[in-house]
N, C-alpha and C. Protein backbone atom coordinates (compact mmCIF):
# COMPACT_ATOMS: atom_id res chain seq x y z
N UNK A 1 42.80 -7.38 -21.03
CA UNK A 1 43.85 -8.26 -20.56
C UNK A 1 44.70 -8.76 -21.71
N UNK A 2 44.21 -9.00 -23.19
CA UNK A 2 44.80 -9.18 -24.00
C UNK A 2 45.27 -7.97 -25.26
N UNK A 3 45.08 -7.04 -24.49
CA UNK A 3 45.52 -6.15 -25.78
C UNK A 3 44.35 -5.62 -26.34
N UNK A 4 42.87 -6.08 -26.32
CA UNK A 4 41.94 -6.14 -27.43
C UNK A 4 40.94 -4.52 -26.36
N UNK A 5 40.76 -3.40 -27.14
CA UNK A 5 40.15 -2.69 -26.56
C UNK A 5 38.71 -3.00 -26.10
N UNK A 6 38.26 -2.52 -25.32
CA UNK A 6 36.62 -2.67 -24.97
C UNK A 6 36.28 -1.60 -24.21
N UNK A 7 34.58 -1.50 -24.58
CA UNK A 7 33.75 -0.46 -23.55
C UNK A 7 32.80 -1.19 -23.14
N UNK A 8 32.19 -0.84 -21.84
CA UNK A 8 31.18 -1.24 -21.06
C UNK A 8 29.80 -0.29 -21.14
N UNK A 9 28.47 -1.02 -21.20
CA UNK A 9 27.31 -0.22 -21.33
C UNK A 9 26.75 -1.20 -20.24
N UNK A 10 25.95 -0.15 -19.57
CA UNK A 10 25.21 -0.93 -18.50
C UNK A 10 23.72 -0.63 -18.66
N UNK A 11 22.66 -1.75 -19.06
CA UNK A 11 21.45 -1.34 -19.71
C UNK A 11 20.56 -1.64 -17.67
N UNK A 12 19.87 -0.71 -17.74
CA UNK A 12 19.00 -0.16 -16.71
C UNK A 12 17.53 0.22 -17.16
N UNK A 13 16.58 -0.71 -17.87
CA UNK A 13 15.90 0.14 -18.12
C UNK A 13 14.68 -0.11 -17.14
N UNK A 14 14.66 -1.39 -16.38
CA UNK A 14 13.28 -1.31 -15.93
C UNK A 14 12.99 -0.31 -14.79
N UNK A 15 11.92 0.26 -15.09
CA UNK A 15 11.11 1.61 -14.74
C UNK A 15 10.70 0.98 -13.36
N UNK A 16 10.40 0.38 -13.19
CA UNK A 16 9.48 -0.38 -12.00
C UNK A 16 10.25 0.51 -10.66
N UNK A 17 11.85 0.21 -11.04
CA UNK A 17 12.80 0.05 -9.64
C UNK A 17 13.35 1.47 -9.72
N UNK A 18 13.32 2.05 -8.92
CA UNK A 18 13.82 3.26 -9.13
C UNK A 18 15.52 3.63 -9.09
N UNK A 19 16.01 4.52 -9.35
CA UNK A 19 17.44 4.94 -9.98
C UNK A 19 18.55 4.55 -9.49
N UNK A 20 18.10 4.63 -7.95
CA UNK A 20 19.22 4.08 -6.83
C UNK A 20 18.58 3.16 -5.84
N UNK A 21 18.14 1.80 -6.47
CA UNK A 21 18.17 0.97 -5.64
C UNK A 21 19.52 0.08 -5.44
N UNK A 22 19.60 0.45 -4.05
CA UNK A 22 20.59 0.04 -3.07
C UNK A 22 22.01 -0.14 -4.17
N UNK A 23 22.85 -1.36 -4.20
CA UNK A 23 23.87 -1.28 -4.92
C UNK A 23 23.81 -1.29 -6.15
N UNK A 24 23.22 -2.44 -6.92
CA UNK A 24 23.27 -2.80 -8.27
C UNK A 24 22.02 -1.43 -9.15
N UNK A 25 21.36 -1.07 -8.22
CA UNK A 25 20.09 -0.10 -9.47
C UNK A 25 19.52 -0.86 -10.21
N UNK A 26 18.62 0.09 -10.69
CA UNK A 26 17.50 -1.04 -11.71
C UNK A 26 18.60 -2.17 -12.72
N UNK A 27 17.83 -2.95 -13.06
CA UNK A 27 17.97 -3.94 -13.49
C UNK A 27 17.67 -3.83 -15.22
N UNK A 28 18.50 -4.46 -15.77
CA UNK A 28 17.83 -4.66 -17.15
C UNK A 28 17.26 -5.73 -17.73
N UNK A 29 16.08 -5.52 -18.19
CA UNK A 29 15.43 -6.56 -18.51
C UNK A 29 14.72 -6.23 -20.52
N UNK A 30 13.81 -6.41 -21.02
CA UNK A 30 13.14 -6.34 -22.27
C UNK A 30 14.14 -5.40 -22.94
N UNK A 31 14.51 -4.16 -22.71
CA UNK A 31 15.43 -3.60 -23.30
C UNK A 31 16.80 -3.91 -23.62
N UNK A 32 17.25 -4.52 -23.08
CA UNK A 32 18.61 -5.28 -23.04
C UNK A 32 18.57 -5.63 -25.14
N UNK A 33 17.70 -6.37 -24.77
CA UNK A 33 17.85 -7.13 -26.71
C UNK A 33 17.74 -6.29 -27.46
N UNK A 34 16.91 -5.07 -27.52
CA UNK A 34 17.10 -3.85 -28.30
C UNK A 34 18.12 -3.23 -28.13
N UNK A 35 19.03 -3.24 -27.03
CA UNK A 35 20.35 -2.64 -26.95
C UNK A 35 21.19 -3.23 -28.04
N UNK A 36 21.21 -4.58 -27.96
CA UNK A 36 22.10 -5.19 -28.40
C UNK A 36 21.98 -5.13 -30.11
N UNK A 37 20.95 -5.27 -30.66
CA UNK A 37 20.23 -4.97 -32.01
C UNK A 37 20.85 -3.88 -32.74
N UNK A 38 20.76 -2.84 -31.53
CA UNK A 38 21.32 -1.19 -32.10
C UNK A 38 23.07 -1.06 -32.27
N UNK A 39 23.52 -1.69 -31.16
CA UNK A 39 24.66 -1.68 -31.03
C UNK A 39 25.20 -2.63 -32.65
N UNK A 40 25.12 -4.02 -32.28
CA UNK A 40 25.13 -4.64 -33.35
C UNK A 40 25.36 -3.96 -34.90
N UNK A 41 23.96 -3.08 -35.17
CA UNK A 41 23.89 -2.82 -36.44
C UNK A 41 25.02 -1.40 -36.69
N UNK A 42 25.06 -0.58 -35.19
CA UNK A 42 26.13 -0.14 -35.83
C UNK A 42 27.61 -0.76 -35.93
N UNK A 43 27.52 -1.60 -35.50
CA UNK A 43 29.17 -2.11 -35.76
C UNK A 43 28.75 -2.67 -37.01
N UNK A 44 27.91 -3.34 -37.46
CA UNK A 44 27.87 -3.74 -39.16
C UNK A 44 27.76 -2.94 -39.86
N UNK A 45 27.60 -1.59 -39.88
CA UNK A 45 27.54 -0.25 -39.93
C UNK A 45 29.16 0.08 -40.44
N UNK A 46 30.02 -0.42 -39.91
CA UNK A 46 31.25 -0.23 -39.91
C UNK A 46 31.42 0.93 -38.73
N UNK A 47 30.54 1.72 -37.60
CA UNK A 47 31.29 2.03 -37.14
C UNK A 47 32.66 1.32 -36.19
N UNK A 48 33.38 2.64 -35.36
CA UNK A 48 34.48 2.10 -34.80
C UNK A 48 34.10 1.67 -33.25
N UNK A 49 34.88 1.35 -32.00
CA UNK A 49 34.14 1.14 -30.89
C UNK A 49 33.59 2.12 -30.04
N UNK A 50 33.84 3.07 -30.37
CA UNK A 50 33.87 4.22 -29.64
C UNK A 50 31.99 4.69 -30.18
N UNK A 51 31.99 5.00 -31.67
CA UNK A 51 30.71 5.09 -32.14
C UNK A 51 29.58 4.21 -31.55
N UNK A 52 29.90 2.52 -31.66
CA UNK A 52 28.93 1.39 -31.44
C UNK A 52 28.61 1.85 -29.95
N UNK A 53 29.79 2.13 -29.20
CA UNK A 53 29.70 2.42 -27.66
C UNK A 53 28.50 3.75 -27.65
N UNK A 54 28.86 4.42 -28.12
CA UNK A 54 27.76 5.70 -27.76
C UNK A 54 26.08 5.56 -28.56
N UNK A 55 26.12 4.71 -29.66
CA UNK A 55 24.96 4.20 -30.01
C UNK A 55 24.12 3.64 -29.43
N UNK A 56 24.77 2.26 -28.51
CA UNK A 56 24.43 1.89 -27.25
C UNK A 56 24.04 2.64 -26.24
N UNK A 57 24.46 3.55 -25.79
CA UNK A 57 24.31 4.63 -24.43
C UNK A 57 23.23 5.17 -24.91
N UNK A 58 22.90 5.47 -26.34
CA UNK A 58 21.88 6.55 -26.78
C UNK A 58 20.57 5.36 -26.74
N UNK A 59 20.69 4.68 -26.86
CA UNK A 59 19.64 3.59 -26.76
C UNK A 59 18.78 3.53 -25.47
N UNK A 60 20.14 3.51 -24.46
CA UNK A 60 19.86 3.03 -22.76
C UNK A 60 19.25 4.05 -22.69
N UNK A 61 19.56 5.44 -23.08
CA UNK A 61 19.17 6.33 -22.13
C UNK A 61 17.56 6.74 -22.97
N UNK A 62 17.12 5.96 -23.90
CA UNK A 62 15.97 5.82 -24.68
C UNK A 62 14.79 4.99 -23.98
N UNK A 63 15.18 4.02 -23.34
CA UNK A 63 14.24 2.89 -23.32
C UNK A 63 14.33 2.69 -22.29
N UNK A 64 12.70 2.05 -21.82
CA UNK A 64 12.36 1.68 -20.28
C UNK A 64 11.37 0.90 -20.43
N UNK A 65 11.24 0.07 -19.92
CA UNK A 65 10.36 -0.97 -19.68
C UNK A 65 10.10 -1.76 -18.44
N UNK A 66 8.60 -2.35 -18.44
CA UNK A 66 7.82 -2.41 -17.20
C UNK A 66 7.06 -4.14 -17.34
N UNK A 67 8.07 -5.10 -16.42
CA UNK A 67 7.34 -6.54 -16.92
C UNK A 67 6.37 -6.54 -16.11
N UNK A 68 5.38 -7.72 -16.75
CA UNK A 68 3.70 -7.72 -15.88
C UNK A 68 3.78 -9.20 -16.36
N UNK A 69 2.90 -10.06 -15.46
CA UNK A 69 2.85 -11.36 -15.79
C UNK A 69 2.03 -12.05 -14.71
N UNK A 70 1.00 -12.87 -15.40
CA UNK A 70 0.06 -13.26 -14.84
C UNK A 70 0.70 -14.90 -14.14
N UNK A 71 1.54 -15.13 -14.07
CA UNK A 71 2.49 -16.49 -13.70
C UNK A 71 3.85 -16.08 -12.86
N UNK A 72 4.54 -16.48 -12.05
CA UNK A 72 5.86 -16.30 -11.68
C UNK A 72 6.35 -18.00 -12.88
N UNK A 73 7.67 -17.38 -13.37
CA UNK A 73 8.58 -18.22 -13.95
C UNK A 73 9.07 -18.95 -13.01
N UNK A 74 9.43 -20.20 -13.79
CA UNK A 74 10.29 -21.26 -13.61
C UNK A 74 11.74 -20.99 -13.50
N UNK A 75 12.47 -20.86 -12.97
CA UNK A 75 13.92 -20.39 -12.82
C UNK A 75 14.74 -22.19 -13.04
N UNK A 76 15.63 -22.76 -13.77
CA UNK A 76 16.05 -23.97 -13.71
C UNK A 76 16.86 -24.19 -12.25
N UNK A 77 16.32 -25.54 -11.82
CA UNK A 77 17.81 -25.31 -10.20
C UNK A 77 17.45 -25.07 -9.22
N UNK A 78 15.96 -24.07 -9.20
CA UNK A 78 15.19 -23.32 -7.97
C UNK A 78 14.17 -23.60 -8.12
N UNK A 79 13.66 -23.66 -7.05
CA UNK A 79 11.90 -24.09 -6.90
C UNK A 79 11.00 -22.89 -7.28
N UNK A 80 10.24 -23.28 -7.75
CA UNK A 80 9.14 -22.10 -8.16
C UNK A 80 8.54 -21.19 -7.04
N UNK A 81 8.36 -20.04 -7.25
CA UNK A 81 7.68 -19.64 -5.60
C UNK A 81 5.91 -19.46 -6.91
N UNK A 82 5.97 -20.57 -6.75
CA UNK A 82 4.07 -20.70 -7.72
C UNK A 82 2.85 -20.27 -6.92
N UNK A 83 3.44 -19.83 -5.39
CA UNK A 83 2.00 -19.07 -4.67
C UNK A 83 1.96 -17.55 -4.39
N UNK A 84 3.23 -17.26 -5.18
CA UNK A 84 3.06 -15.52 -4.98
C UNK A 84 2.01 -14.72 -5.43
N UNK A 85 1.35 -15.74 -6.49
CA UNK A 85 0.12 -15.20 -7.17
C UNK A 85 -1.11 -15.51 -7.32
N UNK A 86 -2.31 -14.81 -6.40
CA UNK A 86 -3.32 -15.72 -6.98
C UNK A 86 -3.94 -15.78 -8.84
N UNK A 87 -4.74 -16.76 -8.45
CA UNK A 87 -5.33 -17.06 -10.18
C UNK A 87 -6.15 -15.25 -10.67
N UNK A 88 -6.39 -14.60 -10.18
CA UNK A 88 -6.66 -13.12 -10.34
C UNK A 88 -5.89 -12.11 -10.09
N UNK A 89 -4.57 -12.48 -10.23
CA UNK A 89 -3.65 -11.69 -9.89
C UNK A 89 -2.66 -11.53 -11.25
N UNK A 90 -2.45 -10.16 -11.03
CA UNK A 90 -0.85 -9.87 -12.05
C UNK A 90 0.30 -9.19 -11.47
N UNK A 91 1.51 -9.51 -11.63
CA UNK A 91 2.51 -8.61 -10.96
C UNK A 91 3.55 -7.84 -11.99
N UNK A 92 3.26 -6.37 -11.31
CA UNK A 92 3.73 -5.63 -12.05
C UNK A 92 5.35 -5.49 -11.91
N UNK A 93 6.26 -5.38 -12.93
CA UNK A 93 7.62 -4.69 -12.40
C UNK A 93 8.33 -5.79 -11.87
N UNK A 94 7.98 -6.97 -12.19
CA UNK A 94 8.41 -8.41 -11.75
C UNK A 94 10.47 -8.38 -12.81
N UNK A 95 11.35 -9.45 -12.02
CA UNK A 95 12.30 -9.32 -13.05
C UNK A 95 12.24 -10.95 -13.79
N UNK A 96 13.27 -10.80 -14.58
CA UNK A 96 13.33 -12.08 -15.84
C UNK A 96 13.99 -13.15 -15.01
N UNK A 97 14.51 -12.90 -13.86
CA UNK A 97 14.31 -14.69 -13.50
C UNK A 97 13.82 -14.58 -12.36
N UNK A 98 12.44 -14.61 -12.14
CA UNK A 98 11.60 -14.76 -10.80
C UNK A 98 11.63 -13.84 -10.22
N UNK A 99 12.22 -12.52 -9.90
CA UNK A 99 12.42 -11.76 -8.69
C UNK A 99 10.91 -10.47 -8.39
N UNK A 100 10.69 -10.97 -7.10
CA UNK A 100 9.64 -10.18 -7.34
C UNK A 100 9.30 -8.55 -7.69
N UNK A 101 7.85 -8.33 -7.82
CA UNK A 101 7.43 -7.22 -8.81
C UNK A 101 7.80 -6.38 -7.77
N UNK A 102 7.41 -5.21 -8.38
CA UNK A 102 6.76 -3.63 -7.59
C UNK A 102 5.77 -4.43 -6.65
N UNK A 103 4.49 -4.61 -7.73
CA UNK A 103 3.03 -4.22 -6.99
C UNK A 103 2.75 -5.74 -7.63
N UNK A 104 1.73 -5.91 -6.92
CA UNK A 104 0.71 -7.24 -7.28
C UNK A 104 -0.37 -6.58 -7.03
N UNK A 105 -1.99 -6.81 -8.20
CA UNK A 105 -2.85 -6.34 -8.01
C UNK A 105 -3.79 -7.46 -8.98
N UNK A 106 -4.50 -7.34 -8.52
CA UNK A 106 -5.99 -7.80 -9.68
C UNK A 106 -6.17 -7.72 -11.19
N UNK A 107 -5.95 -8.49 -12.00
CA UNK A 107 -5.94 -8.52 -12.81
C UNK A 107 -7.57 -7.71 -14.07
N UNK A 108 -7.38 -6.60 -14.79
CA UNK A 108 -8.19 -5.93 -14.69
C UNK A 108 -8.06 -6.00 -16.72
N UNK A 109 -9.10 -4.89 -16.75
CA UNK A 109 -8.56 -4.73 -18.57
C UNK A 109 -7.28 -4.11 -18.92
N UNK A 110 -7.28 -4.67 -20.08
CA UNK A 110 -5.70 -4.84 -20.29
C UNK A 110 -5.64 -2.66 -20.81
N UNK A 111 -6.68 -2.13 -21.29
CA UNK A 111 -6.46 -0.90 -21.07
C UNK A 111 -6.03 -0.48 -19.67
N UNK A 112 -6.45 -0.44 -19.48
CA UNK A 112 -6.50 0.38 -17.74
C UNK A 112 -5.37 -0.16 -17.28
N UNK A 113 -4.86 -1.24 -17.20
CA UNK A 113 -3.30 -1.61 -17.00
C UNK A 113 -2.33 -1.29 -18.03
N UNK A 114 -2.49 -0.84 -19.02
CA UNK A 114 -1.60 -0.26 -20.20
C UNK A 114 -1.18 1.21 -19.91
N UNK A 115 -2.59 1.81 -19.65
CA UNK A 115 -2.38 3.16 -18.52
C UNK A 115 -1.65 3.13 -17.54
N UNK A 116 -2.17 2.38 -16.80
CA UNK A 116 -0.94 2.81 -15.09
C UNK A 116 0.46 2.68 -15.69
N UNK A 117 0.98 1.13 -16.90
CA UNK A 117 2.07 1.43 -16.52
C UNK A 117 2.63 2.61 -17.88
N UNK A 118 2.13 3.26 -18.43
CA UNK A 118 2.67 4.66 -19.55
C UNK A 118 2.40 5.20 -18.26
């Protein structure tokens, strides 16, 4: 709007949700800050926007990640939904402000849940 060029990267990495859910598609969550890290360093890098832009893309299309959490978050403004989980419970594929997981299951060794989600 002002003259000033720009590109858009759209980070997608959580694995949980699959490729084409409904409008928006997966969601980005843990990867997002490593996007930004990469991008970042190449623009201090001196590349131009076009470079930082495809550094970024090479990133997205790198990284995926899978949240698990033995708590649902506090969202500010909104009430907690604090009974989605019991005290033996973890939810997998959950997003960064409350939204619920994939799966909820039993909280087990942290191997064997490191497995399912690789």
């Amino acid at each position: 709007a002002e003259g000033i060029p720009v590109e858009m990267v759209v980070v997608a990495d959580d694995c949980a949700l699959p490729d084409n859910k409904g409008v928006t598609g997966r969601r980005g969550i843990a990867g997002t800050a490593l996007v930004h890290k990469i991008a970042g360093a190449a623009a201090e890098a001196g590349g131009d926007l076009s470079a930082v832009t495809a550094e970024a893309q090479a990133a997205i299309d790198a990284i995926s990640s899978l949240g698990v959490s033995a708590s649902v978050c506090s969202v500010p403004g909104r009430q907690p939904d604090g009974d989605r989980l019991a005290d033996d419970e973890v939810e997998m594929g959950l997003g960064i402000h409350g939204e619920p997981g994939a799966s909820t299951q039993k909280i087990g060794k942290i191997d064997s849940m490191v497995d399912e989600m690789v």
